[in-house]
Structure formats: C-alpha cells, structure tokens
PDB file of N, CA and C in Angstrom:
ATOM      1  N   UNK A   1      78.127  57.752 -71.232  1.00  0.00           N
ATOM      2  CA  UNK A   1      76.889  57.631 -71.982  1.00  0.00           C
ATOM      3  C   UNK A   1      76.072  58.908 -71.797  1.00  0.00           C
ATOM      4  N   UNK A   2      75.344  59.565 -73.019  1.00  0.00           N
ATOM      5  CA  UNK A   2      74.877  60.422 -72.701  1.00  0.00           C
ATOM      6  C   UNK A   2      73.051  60.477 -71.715  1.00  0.00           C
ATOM      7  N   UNK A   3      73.169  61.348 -71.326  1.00  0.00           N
ATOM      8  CA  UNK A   3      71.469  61.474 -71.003  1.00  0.00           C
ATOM      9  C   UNK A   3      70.693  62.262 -71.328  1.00  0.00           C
ATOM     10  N   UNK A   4      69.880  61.621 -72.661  1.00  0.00           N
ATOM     11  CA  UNK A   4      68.901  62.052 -73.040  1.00  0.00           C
ATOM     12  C   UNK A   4      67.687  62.959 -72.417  1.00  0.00           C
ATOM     13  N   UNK A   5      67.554  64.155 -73.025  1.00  0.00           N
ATOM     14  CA  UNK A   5      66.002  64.576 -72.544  1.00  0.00           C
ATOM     15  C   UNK A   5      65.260  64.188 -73.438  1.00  0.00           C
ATOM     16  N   UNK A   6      63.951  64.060 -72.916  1.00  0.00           N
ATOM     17  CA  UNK A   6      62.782  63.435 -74.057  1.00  0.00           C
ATOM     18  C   UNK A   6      62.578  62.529 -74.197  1.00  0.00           C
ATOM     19  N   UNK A   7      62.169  62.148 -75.204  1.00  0.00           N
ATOM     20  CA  UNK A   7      61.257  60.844 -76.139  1.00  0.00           C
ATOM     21  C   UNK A   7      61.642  60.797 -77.114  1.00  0.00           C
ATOM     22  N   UNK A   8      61.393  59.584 -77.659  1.00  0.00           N
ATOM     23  CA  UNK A   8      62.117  59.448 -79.456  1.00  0.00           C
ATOM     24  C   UNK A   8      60.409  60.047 -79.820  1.00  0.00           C
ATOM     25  N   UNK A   9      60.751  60.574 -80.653  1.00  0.00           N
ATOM     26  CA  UNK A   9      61.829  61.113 -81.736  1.00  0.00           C
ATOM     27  C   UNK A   9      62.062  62.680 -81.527  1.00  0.00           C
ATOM     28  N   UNK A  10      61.722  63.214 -80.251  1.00  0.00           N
ATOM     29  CA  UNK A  10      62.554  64.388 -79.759  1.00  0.00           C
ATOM     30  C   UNK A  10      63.244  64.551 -78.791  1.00  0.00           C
ATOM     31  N   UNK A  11      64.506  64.111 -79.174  1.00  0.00           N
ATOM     32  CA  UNK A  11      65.310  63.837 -77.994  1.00  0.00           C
ATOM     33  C   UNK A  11      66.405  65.035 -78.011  1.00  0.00           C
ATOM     34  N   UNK A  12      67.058  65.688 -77.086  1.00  0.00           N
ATOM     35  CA  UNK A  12      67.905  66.272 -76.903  1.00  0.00           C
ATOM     36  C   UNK A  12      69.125  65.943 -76.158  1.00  0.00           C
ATOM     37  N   UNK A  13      70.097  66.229 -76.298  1.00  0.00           N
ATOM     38  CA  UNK A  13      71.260  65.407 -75.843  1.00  0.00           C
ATOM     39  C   UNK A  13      72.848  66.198 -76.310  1.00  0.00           C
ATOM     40  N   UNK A  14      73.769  65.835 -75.585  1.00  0.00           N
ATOM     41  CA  UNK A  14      75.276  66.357 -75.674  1.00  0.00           C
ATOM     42  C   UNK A  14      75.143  67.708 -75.072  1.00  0.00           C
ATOM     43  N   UNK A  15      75.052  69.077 -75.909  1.00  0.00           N
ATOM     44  CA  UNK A  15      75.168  70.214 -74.908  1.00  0.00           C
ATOM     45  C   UNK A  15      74.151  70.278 -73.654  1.00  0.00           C
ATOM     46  N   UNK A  16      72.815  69.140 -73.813  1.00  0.00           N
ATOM     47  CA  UNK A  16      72.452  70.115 -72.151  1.00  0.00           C
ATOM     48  C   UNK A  16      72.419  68.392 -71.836  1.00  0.00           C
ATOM     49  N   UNK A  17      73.340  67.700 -71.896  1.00  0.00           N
ATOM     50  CA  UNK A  17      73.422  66.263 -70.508  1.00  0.00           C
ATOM     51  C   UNK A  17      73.438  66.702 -69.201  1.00  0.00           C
ATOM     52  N   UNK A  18      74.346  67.807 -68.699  1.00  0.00           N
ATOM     53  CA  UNK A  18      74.681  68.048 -67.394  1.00  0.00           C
ATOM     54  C   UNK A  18      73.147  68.374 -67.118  1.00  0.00           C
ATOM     55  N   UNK A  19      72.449  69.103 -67.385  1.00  0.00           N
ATOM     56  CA  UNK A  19      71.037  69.796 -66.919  1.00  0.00           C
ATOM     57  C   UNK A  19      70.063  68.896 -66.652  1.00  0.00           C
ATOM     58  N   UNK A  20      70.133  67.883 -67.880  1.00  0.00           N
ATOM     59  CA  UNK A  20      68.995  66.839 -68.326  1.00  0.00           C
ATOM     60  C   UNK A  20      69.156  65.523 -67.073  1.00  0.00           C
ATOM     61  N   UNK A  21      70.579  65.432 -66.416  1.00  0.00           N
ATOM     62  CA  UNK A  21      70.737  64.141 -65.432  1.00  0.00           C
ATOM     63  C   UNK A  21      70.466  65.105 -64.353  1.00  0.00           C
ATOM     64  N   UNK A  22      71.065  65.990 -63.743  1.00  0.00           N
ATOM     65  CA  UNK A  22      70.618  67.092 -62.387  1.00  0.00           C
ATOM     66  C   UNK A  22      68.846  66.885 -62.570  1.00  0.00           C
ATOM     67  N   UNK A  23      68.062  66.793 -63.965  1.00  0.00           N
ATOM     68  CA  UNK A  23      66.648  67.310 -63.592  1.00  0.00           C
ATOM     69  C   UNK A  23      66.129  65.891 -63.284  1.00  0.00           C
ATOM     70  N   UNK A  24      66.734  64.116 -64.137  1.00  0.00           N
ATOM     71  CA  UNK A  24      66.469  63.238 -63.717  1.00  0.00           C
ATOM     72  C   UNK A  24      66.382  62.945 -62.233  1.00  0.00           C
ATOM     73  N   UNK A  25      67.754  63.628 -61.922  1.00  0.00           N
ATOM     74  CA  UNK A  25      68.139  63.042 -60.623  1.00  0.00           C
ATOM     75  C   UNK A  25      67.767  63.761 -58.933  1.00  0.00           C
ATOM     76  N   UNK A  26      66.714  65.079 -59.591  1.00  0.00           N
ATOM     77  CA  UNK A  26      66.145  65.836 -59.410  1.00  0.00           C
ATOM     78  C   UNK A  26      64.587  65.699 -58.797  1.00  0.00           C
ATOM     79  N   UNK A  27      63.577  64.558 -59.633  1.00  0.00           N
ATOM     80  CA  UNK A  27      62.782  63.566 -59.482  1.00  0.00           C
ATOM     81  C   UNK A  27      62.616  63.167 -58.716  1.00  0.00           C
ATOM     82  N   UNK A  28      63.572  62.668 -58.451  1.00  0.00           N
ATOM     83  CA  UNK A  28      63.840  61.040 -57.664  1.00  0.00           C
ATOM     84  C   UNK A  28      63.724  61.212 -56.415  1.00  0.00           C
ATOM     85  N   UNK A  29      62.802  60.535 -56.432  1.00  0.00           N
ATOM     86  CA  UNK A  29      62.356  60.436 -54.502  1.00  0.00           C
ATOM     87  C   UNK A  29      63.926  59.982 -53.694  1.00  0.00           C
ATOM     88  N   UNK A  30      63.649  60.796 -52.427  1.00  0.00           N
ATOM     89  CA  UNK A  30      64.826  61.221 -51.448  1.00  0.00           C
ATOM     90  C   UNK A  30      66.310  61.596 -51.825  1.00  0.00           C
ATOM     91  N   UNK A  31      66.315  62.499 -53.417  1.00  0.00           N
ATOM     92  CA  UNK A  31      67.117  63.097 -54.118  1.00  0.00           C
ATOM     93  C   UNK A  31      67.062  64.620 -52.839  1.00  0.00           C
ATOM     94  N   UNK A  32      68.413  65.062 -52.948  1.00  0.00           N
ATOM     95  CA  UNK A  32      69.072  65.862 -52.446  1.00  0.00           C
ATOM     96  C   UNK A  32      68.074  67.560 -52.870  1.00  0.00           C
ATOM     97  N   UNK A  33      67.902  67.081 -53.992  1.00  0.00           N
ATOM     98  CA  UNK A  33      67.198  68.680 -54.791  1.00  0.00           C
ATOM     99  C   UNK A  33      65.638  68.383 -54.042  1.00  0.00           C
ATOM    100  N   UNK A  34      65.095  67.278 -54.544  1.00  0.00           N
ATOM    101  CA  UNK A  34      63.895  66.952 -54.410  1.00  0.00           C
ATOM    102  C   UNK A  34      63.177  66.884 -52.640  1.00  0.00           C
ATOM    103  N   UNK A  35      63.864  67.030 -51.702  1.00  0.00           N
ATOM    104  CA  UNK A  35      64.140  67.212 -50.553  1.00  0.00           C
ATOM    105  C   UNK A  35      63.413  68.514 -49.711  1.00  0.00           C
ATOM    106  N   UNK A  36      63.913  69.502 -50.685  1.00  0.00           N
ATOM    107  CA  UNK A  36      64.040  71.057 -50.312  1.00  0.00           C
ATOM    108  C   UNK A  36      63.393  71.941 -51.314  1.00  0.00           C
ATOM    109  N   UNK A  37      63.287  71.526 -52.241  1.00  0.00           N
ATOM    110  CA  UNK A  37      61.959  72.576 -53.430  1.00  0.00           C
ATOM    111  C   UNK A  37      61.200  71.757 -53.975  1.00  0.00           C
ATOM    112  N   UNK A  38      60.163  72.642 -54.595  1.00  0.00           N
ATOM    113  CA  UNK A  38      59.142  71.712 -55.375  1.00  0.00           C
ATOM    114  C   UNK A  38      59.561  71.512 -56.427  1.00  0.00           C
ATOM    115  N   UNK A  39      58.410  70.976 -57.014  1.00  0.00           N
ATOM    116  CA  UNK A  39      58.690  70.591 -58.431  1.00  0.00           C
ATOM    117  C   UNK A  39      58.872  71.587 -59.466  1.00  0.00           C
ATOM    118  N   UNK A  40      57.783  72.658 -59.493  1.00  0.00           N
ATOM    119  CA  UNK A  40      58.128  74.097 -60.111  1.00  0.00           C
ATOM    120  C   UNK A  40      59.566  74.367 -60.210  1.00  0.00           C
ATOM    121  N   UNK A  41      60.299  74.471 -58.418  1.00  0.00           N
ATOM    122  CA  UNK A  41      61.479  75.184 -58.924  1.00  0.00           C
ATOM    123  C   UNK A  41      62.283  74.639 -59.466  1.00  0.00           C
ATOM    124  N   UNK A  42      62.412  73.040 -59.351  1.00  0.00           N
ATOM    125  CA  UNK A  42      63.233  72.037 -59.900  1.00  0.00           C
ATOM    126  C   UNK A  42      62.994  72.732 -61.395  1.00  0.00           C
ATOM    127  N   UNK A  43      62.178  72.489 -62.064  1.00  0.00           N
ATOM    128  CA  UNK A  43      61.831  72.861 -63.569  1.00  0.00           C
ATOM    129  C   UNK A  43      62.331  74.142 -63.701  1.00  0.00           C
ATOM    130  N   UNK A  44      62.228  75.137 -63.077  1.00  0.00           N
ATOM    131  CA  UNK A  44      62.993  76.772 -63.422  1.00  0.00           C
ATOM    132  C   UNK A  44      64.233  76.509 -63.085  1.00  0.00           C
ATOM    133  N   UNK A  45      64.761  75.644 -62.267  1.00  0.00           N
ATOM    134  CA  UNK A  45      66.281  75.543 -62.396  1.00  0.00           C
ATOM    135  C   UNK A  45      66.810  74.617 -63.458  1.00  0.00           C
ATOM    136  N   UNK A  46      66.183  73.883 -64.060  1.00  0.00           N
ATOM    137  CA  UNK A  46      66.359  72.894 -65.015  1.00  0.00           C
ATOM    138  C   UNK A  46      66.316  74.240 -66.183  1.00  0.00           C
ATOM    139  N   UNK A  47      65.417  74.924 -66.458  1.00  0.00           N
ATOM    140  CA  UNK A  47      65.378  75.966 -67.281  1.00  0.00           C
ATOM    141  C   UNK A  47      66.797  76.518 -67.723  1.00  0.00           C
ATOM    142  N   UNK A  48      67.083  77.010 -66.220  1.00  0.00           N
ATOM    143  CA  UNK A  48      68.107  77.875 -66.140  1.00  0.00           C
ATOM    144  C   UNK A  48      69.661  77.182 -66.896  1.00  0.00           C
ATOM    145  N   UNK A  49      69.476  75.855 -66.003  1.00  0.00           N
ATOM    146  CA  UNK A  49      70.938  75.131 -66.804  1.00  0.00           C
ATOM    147  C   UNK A  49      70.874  74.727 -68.171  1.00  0.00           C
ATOM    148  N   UNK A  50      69.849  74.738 -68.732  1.00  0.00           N
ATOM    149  CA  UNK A  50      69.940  74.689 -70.452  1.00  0.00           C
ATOM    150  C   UNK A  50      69.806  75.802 -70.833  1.00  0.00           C
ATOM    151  N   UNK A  51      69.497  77.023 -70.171  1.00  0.00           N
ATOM    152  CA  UNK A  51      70.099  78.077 -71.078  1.00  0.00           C
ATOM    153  C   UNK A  51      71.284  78.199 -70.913  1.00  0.00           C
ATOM    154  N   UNK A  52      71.932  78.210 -69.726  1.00  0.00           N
ATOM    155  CA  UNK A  52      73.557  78.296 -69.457  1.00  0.00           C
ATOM    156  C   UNK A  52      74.390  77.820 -70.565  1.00  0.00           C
ATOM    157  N   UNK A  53      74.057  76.186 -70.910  1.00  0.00           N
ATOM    158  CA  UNK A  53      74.156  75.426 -71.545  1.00  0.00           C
ATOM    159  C   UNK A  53      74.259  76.203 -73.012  1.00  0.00           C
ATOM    160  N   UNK A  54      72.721  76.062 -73.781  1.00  0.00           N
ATOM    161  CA  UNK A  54      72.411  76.578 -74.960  1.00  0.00           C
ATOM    162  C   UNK A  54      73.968  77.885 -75.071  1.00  0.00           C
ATOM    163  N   UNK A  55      73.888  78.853 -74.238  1.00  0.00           N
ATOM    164  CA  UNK A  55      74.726  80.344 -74.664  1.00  0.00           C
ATOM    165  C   UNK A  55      75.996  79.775 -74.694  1.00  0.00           C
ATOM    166  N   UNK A  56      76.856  78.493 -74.826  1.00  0.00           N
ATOM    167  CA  UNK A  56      77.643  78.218 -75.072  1.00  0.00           C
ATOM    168  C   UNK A  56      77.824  77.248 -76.212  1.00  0.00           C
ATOM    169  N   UNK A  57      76.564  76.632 -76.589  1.00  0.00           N
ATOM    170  CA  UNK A  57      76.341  75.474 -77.519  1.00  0.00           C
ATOM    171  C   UNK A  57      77.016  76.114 -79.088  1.00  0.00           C
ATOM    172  N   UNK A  58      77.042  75.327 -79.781  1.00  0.00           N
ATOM    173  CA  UNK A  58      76.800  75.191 -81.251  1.00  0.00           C
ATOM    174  C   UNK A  58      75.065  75.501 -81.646  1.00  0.00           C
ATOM    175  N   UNK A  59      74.890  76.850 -82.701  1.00  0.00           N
ATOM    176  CA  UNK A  59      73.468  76.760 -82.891  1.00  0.00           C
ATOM    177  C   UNK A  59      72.851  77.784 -81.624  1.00  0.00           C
ATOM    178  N   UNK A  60      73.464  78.285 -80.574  1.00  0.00           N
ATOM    179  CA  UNK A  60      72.736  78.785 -79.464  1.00  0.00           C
ATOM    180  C   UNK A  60      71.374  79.195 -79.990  1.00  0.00           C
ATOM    181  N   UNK A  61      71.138  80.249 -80.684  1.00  0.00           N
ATOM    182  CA  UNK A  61      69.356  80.319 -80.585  1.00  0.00           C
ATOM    183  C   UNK A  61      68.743  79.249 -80.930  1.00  0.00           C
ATOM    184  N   UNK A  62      69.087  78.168 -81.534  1.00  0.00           N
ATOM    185  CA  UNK A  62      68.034  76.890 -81.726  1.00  0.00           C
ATOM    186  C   UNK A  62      67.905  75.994 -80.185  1.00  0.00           C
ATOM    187  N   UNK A  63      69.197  76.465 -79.535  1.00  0.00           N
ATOM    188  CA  UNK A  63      69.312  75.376 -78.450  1.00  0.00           C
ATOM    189  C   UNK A  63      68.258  76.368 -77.724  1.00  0.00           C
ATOM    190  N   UNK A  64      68.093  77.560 -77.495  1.00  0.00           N
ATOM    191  CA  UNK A  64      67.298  78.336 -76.389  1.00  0.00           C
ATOM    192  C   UNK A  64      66.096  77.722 -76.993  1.00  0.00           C
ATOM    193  N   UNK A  65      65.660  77.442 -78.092  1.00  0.00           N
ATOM    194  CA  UNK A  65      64.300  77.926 -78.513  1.00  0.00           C
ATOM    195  C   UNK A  65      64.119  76.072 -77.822  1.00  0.00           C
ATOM    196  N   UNK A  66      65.123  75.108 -78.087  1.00  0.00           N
ATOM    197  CA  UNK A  66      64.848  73.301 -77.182  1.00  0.00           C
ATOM    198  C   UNK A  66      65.001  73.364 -76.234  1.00  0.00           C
ATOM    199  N   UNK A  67      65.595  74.756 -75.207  1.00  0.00           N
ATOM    200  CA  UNK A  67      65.598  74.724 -73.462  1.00  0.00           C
ATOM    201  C   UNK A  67      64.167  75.338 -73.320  1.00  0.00           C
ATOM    202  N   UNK A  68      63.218  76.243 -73.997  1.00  0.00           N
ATOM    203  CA  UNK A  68      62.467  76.545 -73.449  1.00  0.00           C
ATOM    204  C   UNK A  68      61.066  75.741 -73.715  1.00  0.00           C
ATOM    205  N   UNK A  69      61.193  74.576 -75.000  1.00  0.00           N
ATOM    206  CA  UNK A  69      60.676  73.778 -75.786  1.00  0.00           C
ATOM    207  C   UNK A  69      60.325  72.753 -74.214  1.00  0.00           C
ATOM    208  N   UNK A  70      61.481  72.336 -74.019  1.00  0.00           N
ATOM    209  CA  UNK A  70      61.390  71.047 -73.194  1.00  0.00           C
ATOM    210  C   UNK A  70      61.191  71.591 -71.760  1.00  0.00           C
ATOM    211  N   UNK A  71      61.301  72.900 -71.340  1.00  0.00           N
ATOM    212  CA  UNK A  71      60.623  73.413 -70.082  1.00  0.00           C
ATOM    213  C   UNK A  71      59.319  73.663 -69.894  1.00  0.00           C
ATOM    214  N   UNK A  72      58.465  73.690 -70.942  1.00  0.00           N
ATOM    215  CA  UNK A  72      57.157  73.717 -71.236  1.00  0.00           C
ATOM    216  C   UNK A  72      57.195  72.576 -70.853  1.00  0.00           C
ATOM    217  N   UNK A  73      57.388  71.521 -71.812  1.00  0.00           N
ATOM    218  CA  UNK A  73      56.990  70.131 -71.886  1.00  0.00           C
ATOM    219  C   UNK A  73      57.014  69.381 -70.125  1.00  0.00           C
ATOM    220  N   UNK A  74      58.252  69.772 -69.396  1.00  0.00           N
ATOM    221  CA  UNK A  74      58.493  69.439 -68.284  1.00  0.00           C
ATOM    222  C   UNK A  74      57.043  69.642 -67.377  1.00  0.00           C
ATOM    223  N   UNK A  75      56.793  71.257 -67.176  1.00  0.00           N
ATOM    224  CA  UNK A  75      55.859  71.855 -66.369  1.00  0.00           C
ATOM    225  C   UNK A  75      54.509  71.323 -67.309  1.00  0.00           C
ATOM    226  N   UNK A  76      54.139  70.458 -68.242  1.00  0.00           N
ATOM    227  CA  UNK A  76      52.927  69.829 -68.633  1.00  0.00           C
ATOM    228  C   UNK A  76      52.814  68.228 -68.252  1.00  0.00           C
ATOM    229  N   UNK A  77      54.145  67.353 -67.939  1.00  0.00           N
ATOM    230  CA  UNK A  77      54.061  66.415 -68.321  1.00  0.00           C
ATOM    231  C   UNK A  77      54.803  65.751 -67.003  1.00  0.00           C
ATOM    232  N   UNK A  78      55.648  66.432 -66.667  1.00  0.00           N
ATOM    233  CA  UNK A  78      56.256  65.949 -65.590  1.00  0.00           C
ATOM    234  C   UNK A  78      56.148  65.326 -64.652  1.00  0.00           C
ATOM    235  N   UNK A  79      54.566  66.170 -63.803  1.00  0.00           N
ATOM    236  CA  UNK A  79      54.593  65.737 -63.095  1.00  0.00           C
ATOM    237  C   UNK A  79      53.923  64.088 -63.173  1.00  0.00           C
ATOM    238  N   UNK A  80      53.822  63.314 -63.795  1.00  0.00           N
ATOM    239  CA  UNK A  80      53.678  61.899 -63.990  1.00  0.00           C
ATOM    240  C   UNK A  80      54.927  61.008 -63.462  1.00  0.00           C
ATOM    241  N   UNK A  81      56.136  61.660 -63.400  1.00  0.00           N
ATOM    242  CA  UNK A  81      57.703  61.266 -63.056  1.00  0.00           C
ATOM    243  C   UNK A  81      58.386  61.848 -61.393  1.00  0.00           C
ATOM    244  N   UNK A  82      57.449  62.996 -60.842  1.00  0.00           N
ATOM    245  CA  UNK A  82      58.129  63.018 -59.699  1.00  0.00           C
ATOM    246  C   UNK A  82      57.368  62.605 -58.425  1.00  0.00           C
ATOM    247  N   UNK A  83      58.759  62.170 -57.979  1.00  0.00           N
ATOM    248  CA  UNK A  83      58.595  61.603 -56.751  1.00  0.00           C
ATOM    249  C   UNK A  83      58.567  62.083 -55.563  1.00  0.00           C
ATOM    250  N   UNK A  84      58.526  63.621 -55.579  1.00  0.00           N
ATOM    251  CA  UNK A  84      58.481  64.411 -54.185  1.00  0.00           C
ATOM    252  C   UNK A  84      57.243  64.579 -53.806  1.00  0.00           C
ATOM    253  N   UNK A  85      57.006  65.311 -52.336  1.00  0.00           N
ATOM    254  CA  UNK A  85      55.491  65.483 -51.660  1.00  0.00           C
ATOM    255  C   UNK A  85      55.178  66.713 -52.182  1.00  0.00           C
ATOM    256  N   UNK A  86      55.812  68.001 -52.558  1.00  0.00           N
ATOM    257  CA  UNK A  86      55.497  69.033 -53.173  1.00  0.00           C
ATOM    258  C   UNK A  86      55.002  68.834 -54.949  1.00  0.00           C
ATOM    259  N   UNK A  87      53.892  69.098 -54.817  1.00  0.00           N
ATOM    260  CA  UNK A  87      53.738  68.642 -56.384  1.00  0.00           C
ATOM    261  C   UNK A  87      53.291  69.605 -57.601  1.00  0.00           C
ATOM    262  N   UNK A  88      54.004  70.591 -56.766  1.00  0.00           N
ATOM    263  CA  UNK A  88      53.537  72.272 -57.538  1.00  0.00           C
ATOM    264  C   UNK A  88      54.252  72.146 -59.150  1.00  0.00           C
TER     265      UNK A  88
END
C-alpha cells in the first residue's frame, strides 16, 4: 500500500513513498531518527530523499518543484505531528 504525503486533495504518492514513510516514521515518538535530531533536520533530510527520488521520477522538474512544495509545507505545519523533545 502506498504512503501518501499530504491531504486530499494534494496528495503525493508512488515515486517519493520511500521518503514520505522514513518522514512518518520519523515523527513518531521513540522513532530511531526522532531520537537523535530535531525536527528541522528530519525535514532537510526528508527534503533530500524526494529530491533523490524526484531526479529519477517520471516528470522530474514537476516532482522537484512537489519535493520542495511539501518541504515548505512540512517546516509550516508539521510541527502539530511531532512527537520529539526537540521542536526546532
């Protein structure tokens, strides 16, 4: 099943799943990532794997222009979803 980034009705999905479950799972209180960086870097590494992502996709410049779309959105909105003590 895939994992969605977003909200209906902007959802992103298939080329960046791998990025989008690492940043869910990323969140999550006493997660492995969430442990050892803040929330910032979680989000610049979430960055990073949807561009990885995008430069291999179908469409690559549309996918860069939805990795950097939904990295905004992350670093505005996010923090409502994480569960770590760093809340940068």
């Amino acid at each position: 099943m895939p994992n969605y980034c977003g909200i209906k009705p902007f959802l992103v999905g298939g080329w960046a799943d791998k990025a989008c479950k690492w940043h869910d799972e990323a969140y999550t209180k006493g997660s492995t990532q969430q442990r050892f960086i803040s929330r910032e870097e979680v989000d610049k590494a979430f960055l990073n794997q949807l561009l990885n992502a995008a430069n291999g996709a179908k469409y690559a410049p549309l996918r860069r222009l939805q990795a950097y779309t939904f990295y905004r959105i992350v670093r505005l909105f996010g923090g409502l979803w994480w569960e770590g003590k760093m809340k940068s």
